[in-house]
C-alpha atoms as a PDB file:
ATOM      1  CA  UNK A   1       0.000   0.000   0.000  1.00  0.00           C
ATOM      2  CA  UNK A   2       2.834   2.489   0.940  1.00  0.00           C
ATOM      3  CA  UNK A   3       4.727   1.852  -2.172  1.00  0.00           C
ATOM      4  CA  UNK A   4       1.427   2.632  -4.129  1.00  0.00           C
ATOM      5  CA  UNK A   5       0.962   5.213  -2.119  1.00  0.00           C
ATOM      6  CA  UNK A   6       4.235   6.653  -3.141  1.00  0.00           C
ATOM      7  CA  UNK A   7       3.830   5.722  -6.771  1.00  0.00           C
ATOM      8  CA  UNK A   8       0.513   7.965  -7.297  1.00  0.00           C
ATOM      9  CA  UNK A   9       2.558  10.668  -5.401  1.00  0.00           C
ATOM     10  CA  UNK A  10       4.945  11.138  -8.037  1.00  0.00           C
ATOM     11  CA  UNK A  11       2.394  10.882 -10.576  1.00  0.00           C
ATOM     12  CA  UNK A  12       0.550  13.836  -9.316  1.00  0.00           C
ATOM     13  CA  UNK A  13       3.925  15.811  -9.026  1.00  0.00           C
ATOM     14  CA  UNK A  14       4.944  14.445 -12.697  1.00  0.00           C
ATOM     15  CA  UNK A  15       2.104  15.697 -13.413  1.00  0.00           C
ATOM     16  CA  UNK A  16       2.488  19.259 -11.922  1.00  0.00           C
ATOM     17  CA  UNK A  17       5.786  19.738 -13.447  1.00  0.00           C
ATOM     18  CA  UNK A  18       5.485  18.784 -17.324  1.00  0.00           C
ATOM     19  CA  UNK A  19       7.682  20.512 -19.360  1.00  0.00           C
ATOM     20  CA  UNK A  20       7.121  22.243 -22.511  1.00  0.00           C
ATOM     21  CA  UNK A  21       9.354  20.459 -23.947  1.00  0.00           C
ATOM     22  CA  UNK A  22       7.449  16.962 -22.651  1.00  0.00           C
ATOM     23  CA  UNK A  23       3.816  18.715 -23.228  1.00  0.00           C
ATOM     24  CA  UNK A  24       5.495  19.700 -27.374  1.00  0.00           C
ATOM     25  CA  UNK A  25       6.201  16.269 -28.113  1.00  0.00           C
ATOM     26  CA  UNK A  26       2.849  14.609 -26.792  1.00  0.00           C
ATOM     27  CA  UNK A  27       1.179  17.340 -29.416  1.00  0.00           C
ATOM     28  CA  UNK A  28       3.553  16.453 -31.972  1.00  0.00           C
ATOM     29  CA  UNK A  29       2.982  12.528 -31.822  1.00  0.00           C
ATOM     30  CA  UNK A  30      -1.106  13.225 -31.895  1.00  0.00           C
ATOM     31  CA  UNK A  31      -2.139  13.897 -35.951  1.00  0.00           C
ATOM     32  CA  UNK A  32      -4.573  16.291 -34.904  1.00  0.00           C
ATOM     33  CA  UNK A  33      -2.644  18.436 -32.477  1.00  0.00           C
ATOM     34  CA  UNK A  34       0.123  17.925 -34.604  1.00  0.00           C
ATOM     35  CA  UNK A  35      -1.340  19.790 -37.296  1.00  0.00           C
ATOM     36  CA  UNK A  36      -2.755  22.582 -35.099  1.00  0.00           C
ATOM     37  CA  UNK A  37       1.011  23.131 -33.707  1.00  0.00           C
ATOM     38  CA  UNK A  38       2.325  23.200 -37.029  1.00  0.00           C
ATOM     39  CA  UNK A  39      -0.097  25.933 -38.030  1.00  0.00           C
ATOM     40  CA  UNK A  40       0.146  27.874 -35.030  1.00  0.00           C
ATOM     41  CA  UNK A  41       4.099  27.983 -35.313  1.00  0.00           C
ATOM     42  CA  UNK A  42       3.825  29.259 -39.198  1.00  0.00           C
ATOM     43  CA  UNK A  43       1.101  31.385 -38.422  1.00  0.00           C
ATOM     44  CA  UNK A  44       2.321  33.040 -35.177  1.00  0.00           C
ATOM     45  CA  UNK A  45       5.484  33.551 -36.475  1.00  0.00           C
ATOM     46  CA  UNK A  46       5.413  36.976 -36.166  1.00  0.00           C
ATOM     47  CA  UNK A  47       4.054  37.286 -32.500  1.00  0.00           C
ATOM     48  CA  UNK A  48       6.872  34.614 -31.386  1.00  0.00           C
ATOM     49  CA  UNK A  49       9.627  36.525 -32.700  1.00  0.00           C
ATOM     50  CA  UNK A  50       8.545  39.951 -31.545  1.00  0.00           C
ATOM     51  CA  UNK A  51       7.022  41.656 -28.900  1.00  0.00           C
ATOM     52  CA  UNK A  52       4.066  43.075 -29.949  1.00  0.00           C
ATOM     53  CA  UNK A  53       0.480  44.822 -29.234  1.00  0.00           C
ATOM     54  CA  UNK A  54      -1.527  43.040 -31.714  1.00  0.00           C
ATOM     55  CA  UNK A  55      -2.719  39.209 -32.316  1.00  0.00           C
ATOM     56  CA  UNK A  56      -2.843  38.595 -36.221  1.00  0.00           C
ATOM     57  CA  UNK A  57      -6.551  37.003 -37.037  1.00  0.00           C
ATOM     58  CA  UNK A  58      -4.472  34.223 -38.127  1.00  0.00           C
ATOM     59  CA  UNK A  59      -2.718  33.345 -35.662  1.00  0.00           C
ATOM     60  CA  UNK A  60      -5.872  33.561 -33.281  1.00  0.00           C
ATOM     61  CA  UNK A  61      -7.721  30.770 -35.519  1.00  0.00           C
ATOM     62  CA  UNK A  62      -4.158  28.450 -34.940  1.00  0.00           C
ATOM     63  CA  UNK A  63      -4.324  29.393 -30.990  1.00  0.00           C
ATOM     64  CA  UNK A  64      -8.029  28.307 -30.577  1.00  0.00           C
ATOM     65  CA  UNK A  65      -7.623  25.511 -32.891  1.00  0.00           C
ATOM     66  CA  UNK A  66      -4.225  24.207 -30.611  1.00  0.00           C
ATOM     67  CA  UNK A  67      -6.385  24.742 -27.576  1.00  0.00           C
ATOM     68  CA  UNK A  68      -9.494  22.907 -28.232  1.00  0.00           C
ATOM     69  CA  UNK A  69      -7.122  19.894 -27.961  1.00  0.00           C
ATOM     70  CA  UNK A  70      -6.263  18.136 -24.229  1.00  0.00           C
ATOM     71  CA  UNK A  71      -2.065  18.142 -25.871  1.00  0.00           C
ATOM     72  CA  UNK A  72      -2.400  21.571 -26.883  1.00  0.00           C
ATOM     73  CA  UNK A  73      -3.933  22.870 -23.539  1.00  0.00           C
ATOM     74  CA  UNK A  74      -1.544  21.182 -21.804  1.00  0.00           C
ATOM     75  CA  UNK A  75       1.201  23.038 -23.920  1.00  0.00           C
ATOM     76  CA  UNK A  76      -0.211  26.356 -22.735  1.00  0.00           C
ATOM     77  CA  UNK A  77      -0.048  25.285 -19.099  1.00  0.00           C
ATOM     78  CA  UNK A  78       2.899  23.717 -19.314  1.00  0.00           C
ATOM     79  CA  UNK A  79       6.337  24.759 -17.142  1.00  0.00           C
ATOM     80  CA  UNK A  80       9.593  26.192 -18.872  1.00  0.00           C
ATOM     81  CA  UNK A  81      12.732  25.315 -18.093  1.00  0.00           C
ATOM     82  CA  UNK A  82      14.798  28.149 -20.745  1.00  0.00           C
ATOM     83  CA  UNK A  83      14.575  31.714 -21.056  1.00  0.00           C
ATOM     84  CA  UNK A  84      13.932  30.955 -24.743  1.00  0.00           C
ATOM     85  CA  UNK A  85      10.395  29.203 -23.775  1.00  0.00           C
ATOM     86  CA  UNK A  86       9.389  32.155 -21.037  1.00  0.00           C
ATOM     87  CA  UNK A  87      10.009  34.715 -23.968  1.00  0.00           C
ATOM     88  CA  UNK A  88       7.736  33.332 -26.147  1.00  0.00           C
ATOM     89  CA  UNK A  89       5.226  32.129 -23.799  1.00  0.00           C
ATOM     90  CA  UNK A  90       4.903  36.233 -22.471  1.00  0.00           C
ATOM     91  CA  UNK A  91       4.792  36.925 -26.043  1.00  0.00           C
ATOM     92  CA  UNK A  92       2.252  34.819 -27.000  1.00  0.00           C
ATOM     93  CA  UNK A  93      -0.590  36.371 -24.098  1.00  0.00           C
ATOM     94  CA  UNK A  94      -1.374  39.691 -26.297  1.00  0.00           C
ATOM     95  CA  UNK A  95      -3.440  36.720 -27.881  1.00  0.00           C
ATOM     96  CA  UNK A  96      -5.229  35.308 -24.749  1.00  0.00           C
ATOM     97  CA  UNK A  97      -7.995  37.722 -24.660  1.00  0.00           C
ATOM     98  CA  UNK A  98      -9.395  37.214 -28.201  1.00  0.00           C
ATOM     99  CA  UNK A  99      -8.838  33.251 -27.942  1.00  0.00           C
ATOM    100  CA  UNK A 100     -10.308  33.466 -24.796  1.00  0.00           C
ATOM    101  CA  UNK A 101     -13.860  35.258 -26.095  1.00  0.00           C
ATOM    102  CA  UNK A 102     -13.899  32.737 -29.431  1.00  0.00           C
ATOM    103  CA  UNK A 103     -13.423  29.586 -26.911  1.00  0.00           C
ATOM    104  CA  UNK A 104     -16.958  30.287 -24.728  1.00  0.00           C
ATOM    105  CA  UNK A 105     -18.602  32.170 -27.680  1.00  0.00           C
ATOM    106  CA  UNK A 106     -20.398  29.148 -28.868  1.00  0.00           C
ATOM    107  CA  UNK A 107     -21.157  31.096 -32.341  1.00  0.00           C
ATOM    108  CA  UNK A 108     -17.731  31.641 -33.873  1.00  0.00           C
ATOM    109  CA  UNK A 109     -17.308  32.092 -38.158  1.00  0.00           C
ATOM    110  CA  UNK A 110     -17.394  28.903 -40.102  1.00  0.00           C
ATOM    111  CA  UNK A 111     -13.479  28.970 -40.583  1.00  0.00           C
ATOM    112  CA  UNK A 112     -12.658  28.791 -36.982  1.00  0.00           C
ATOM    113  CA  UNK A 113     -15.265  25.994 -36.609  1.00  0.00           C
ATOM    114  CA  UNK A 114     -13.553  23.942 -39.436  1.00  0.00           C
ATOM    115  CA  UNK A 115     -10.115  24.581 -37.798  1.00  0.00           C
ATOM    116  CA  UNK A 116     -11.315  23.334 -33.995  1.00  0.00           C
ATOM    117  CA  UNK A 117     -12.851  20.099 -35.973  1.00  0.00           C
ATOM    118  CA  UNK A 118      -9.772  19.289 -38.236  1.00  0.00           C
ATOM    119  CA  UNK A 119      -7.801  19.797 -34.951  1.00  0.00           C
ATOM    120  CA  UNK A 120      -9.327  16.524 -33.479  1.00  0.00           C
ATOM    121  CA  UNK A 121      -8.205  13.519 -35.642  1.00  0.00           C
ATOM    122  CA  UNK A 122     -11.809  11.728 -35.292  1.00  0.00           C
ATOM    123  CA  UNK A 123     -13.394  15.093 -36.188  1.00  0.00           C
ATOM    124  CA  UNK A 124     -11.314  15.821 -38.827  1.00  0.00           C
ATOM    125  CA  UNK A 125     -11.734  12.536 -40.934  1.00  0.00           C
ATOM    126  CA  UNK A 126     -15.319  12.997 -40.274  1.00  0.00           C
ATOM    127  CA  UNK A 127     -15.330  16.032 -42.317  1.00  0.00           C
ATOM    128  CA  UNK A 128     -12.609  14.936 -44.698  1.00  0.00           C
ATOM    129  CA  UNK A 129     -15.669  12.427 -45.751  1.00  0.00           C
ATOM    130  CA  UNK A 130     -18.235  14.951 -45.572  1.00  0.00           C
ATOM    131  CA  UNK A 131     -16.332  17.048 -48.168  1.00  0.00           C
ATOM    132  CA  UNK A 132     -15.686  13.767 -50.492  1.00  0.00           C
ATOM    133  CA  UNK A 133     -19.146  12.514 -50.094  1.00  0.00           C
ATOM    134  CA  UNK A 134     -21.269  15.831 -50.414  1.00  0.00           C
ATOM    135  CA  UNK A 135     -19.822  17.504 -53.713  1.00  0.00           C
ATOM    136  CA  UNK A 136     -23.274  16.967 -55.660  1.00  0.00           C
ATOM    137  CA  UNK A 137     -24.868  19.106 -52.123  1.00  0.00           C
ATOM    138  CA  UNK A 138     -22.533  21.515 -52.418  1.00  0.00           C
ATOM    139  CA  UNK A 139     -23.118  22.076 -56.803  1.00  0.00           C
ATOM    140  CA  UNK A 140     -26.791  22.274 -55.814  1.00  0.00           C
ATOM    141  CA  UNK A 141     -27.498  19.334 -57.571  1.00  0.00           C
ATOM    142  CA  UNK A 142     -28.724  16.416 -55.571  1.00  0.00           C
ATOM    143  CA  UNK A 143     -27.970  15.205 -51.246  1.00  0.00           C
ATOM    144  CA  UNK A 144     -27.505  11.174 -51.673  1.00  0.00           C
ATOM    145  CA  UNK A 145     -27.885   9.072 -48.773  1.00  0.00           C
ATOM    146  CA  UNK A 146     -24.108   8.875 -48.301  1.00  0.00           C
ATOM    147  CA  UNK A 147     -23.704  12.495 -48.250  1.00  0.00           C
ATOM    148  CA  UNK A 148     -26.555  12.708 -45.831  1.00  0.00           C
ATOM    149  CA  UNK A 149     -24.792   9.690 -43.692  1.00  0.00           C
ATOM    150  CA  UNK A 150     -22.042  11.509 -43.542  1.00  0.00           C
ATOM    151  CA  UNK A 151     -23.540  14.779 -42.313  1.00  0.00           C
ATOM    152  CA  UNK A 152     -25.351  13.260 -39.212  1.00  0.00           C
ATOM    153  CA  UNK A 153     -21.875  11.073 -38.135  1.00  0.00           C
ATOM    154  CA  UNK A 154     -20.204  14.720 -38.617  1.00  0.00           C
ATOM    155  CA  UNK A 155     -22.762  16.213 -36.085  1.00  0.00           C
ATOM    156  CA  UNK A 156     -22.142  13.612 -33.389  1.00  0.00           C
ATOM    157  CA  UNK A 157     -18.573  14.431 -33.353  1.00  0.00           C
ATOM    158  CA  UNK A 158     -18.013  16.754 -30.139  1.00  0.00           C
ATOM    159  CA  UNK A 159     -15.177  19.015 -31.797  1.00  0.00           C
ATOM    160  CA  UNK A 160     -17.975  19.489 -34.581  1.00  0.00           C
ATOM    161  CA  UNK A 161     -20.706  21.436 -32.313  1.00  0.00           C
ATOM    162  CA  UNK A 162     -19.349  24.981 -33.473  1.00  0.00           C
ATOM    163  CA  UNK A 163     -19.835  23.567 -37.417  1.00  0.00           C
ATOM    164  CA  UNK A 164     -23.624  23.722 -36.612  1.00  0.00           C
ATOM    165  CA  UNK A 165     -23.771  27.629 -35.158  1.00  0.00           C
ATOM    166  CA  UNK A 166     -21.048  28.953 -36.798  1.00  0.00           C
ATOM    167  CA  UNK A 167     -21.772  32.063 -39.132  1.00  0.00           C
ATOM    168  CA  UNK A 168     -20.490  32.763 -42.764  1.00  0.00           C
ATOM    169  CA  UNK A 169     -18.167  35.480 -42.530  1.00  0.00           C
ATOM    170  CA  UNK A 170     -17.667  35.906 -46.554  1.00  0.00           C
ATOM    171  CA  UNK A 171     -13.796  34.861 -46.285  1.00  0.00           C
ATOM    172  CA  UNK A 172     -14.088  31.468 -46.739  1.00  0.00           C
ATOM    173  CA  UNK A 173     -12.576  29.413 -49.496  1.00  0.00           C
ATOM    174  CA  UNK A 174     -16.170  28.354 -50.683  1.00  0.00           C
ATOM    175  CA  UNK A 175     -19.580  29.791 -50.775  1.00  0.00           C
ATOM    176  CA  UNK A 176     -20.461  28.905 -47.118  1.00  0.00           C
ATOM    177  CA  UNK A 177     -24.004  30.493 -47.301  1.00  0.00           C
ATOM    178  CA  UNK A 178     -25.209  28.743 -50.300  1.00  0.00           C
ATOM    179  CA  UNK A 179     -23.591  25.672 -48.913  1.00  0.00           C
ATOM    180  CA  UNK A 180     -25.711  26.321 -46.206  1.00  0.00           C
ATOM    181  CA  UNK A 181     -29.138  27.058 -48.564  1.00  0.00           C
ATOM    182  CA  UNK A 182     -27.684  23.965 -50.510  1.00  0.00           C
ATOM    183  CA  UNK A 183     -28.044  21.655 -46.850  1.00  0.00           C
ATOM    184  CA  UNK A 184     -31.053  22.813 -45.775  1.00  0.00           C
ATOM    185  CA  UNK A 185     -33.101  22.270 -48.808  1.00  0.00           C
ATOM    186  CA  UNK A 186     -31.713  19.660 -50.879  1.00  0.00           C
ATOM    187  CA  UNK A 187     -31.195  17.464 -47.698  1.00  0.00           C
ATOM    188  CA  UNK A 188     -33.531  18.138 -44.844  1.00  0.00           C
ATOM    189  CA  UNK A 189     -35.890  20.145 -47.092  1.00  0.00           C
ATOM    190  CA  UNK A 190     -36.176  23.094 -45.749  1.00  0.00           C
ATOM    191  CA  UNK A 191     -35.569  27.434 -47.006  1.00  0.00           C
ATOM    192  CA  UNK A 192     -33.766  28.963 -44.109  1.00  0.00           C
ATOM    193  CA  UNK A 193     -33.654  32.641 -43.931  1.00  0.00           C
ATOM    194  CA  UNK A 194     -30.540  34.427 -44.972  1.00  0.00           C
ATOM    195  CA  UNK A 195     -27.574  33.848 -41.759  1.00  0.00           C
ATOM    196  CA  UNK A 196     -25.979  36.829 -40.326  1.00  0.00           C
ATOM    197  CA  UNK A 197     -22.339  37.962 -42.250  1.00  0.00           C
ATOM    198  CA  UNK A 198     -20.870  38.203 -38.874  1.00  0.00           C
ATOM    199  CA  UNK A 199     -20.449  36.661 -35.620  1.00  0.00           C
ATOM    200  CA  UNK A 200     -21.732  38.768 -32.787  1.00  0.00           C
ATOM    201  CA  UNK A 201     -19.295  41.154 -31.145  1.00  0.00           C
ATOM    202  CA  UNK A 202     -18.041  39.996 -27.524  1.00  0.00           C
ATOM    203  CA  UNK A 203     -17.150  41.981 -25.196  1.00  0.00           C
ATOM    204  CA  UNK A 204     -13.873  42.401 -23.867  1.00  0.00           C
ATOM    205  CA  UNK A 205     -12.204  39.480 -21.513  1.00  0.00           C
ATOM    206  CA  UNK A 206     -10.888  40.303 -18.370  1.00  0.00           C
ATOM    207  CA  UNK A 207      -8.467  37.589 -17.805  1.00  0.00           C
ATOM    208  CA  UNK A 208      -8.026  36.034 -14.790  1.00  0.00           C
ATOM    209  CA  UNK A 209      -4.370  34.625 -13.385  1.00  0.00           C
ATOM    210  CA  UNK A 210      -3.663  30.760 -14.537  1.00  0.00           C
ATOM    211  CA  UNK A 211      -4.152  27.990 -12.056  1.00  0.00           C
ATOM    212  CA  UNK A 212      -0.596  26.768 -11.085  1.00  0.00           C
ATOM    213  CA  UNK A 213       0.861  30.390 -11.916  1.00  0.00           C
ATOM    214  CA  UNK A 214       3.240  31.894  -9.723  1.00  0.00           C
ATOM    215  CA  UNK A 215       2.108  31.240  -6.054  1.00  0.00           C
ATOM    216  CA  UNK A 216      -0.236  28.108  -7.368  1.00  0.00           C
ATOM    217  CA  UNK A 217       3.096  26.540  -8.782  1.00  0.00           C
ATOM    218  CA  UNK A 218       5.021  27.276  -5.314  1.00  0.00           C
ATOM    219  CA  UNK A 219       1.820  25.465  -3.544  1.00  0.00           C
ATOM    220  CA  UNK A 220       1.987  22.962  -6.062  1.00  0.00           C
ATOM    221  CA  UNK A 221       5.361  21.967  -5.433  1.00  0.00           C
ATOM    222  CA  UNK A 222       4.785  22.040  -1.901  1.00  0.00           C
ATOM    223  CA  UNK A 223       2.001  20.068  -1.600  1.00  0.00           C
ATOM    224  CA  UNK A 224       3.977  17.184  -3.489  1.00  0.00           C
ATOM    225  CA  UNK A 225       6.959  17.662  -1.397  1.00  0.00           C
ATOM    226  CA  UNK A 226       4.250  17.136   1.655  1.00  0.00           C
ATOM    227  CA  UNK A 227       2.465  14.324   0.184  1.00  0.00           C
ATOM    228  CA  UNK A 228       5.742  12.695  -0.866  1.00  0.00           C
ATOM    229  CA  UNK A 229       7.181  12.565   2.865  1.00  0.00           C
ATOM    230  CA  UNK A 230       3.998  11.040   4.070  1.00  0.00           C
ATOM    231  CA  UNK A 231       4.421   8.664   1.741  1.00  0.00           C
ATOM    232  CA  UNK A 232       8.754   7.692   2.588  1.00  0.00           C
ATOM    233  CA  UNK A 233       6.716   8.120   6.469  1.00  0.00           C
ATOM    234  CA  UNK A 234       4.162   4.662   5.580  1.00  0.00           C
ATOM    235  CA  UNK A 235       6.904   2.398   4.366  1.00  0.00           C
END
């Protein structure tokens, strides 16, 4: 009992002291977090290399998307051990506020939506067959049974809930909002009225300090040092 005891104590302090380092290569070796951390490198290049006021839209999108993964959170949270990796973690909060309004807004623009699902590997082949199956939908032409299959198995993916409220923002790739007229009445028969062109506004995020920041980290360690004599105490 005392050696299990002991066991689950450094667990909980492995746990309370992952390193970025440790917390980057558990991203890396998922496909879907992988992917997310690749974009967010290349597309908050700029903010990682300079201290700065502003967020790029772009690299927002690559933030929320890394963050709707467990990997990725834990790669926020996570404890550096170089200068190097403070730096750019201080850096990277002029970004917190806006990722932190898109993350409990649960109406977000389709784009963002797409990048939280393809973020999640189950999510993300989900769509990859929505977009195979569902070409006729999206022409205007005809929704087969496969392309309607493939819709409802989309929807029951949790990473997918934003794809259902998101809005059409005009920048996408495709023509969301006749996608959208497309859906509704060649598939579930139906003439929805014209969506909004924008998400709502939010207003601004006052952030609050980090569990396990600062003092919480000092208690942390504590606690473990604590539990970890109690432990060395029972054997």
């Amino acid at each position: 009992m005392a050696t299990t005891a002991l066991l689950v104590t450094l667990g909980s302090c492995y746990q309370l002291q992952l390193s970025c380092e440790e917390a980057r290569l558990k991203c890396a070796y998922r496909s879907g977090c992988g992917k997310a951390l690749h974009e967010y490198m290349a597309r908050c290049s700029t903010v990682l290399r300079d201290s700065g006021n502003s967020c790029p839209e772009s690299c927002q999108h690559a933030l929320i998307a890394l963050t709707s993964t467990d990997e990725g959170k834990d790669l926020m949270k996570c404890e550096c051990t170089d200068e190097l990796c403070r730096e750019t973690k201080e850096r990277v909060e002029v970004c917190r506020p806006h990722v932190t309004r898109a993350t409990r807004n649960e109406t977000v623009s389709c784009r963002v939506a797409e990048w939280i699902c393809e973020a999640d590997g189950v999510c993300s082949t989900a769509l990859g067959y929505y977009h195979h199956l569902c070409r006729s939908m999206f022409q205007g032409r005809k929704c087969s049974n496969r392309c309607k299959n493939s819709i409802n198995i989309l929807r029951r993916q949790e990473k997918a809930a934003k794809l259902t409220t998101c809005v059409c923002d005009g920048r996408e790739e495709y023509n969301c909002v006749e996608i959208r007229r497309n859906m509704a009445r060649l598939c579930y028969h139906q003439e929805p009225p014209d969506p909004p062109s924008r998400p709502p506004e939010e207003p601004e995020v006052t952030e609050q300090p980090e569990p396990g920041g600062g003092a919480g980290r000092e208690q942390g360690s504590l606690l473990c040092a604590l539990l970890l004599l109690l432990a060395l105490l029972a054997t």
